[in-house]
Protein backbone atom coordinates (compact mmCIF):
# COMPACT_ATOMS: atom_id res chain seq x y z
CA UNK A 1 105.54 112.13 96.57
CA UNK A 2 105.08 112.17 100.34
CA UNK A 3 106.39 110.09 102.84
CA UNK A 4 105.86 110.08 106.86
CA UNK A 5 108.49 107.69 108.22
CA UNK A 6 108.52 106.38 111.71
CA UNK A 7 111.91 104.53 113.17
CA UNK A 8 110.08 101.09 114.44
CA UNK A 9 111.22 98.63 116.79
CA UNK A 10 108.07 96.47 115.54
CA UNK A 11 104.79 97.43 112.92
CA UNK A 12 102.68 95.47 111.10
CA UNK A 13 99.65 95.80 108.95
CA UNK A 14 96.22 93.65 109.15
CA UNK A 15 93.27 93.59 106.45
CA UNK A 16 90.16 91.58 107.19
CA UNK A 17 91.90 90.41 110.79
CA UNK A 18 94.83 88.62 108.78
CA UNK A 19 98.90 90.00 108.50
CA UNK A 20 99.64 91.61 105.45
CA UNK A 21 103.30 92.98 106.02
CA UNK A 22 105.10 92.81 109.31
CA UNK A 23 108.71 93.86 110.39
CA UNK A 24 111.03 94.31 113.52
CA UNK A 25 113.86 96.95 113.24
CA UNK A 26 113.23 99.47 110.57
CA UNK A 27 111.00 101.99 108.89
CA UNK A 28 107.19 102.12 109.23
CA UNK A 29 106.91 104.43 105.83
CA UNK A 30 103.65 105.76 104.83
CA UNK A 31 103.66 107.16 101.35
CA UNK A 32 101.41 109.34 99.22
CA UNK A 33 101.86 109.83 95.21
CA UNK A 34 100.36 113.25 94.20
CA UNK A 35 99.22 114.42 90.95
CA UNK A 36 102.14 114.99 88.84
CA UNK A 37 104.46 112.70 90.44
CA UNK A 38 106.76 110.10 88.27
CA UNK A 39 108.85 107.38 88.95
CA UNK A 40 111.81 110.27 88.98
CA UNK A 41 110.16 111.23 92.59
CA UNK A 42 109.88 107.55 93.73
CA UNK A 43 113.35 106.85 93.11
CA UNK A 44 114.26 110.40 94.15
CA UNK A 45 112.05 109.81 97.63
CA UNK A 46 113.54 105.92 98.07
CA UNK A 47 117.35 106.82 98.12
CA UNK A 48 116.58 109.83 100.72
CA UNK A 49 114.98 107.70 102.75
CA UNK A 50 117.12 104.66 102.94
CA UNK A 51 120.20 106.63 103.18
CA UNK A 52 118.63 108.83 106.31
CA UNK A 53 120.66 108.37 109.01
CA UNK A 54 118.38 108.01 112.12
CA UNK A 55 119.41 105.06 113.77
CA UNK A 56 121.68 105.21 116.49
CA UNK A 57 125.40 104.29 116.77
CA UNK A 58 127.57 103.56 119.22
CA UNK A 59 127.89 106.65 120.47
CA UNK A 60 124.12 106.75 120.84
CA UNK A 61 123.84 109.32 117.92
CA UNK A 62 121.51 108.99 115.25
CA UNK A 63 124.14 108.85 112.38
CA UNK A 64 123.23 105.08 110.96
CA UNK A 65 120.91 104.09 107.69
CA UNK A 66 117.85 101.25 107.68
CA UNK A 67 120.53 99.80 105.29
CA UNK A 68 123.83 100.72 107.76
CA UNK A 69 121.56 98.88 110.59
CA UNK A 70 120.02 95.98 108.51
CA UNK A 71 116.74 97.37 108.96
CA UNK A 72 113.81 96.52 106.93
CA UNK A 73 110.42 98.90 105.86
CA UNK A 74 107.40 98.22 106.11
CA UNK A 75 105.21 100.43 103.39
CA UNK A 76 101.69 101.54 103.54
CA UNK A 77 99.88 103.51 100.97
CA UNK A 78 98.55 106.40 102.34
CA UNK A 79 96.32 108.90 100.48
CA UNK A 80 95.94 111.10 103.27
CA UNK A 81 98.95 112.94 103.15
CA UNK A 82 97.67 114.69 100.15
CA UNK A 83 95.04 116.52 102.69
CA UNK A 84 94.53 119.65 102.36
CA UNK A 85 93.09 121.04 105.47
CA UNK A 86 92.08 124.84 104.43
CA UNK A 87 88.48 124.14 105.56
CA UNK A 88 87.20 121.77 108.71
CA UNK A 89 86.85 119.02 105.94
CA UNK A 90 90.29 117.69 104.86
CA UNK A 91 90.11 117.22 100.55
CA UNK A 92 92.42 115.24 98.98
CA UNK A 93 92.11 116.36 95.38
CA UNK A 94 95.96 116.50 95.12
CA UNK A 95 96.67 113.36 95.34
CA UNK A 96 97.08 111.13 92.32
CA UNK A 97 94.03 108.89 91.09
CA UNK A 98 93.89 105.67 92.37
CA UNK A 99 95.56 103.58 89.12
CA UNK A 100 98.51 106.41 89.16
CA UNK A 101 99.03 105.99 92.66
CA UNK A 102 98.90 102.26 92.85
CA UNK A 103 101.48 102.28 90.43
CA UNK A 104 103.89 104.97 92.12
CA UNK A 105 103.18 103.02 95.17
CA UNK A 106 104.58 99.71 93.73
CA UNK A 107 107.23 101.58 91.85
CA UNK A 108 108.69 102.85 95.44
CA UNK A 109 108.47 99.80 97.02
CA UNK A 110 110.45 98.25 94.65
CA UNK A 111 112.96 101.07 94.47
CA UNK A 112 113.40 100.33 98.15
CA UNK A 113 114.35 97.03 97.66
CA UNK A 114 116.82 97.48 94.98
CA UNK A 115 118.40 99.73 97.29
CA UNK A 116 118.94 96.73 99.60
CA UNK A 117 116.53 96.86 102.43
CA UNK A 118 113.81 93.92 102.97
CA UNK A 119 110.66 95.45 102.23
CA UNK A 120 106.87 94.34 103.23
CA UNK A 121 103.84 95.70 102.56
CA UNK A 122 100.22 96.71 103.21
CA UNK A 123 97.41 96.70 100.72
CA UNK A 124 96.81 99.78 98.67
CA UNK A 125 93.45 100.85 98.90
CA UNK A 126 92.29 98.73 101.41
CA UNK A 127 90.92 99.42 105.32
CA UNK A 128 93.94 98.59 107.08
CA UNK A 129 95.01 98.27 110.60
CA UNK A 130 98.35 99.62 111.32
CA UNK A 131 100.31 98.88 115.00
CA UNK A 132 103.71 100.13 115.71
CA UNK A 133 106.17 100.53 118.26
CA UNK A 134 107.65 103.73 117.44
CA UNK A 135 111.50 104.09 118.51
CA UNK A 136 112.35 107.04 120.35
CA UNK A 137 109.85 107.98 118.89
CA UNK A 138 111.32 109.67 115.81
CA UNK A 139 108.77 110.63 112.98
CA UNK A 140 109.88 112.67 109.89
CA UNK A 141 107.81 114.20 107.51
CA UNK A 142 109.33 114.34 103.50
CA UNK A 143 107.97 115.75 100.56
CA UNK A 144 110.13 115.67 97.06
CA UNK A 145 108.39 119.39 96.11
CA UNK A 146 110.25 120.74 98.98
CA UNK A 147 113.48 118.62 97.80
């Protein structure tokens, strides 16, 4: 799986003009299942990401957790991180079909929770309309191939 995670001080997630998922202080993660991928890399990619410590503390070092901070995620499906972008035309035949996905996608979102963080939502599949205020900005970019 793939994950691009964004420390937010605010993001939420329309579809059709209406709020589907909306936090304060947290993660903005967008996550991609690829082909191959099992709940073993879900559960693998949720525990990395809610122990990362990229929150500041008092020392103004990033050395706290979404869960040290009481942070929540917000999660958005996102089959573009699959792209590959060899040609001019990004394909995205490495990514994992649509039921597979879906699936994965739940799967992590509820691995998140279990791991104690609130967790809301976009819409997998849908055209959605993502706004964030990105803190500091910090943006990582994780990948359970590369471990």
């Amino acid at each position: 799986m793939r994950a691009l995670i964004q420390r937010v001080s605010s993001a939420r997630v329309t579809v059709d003009g209406g709020v589907t998922g909306e936090i304060g202080n947290g993660l903005l993660i967008f996550v991609c299942a690829m082909k191959g991928d099992s709940e073993r890399e879900s559960e693998w990619l949720a525990r990395k990401i809610t122990n990362l410590r990229i929150f500041r503390d008092d020392a103004d070092r990033m050395n706290r957790s979404v869960v040290d901070v009481g942070g929540s995620a917000l999660i958005v499906s996102q089959f573009t991180l699959a792209a590959e972008t060899k040609g001019n035309r990004p394909g995205f035949s490495t990514a994992a079909p649509p039921e597979e996905g879906k699936r994965l996608y739940e799967n992590f979102s509820a691995n998140v929770t279990a791991l104690g963080v609130t967790v809301a939502n976009g819409v997998f599949g849908a055209d959605m309309r993502v706004e964030l205020a990105n803190d500091g900005p910090v943006t990582i970019w994780l990948d359970t191939a590369a471990g």
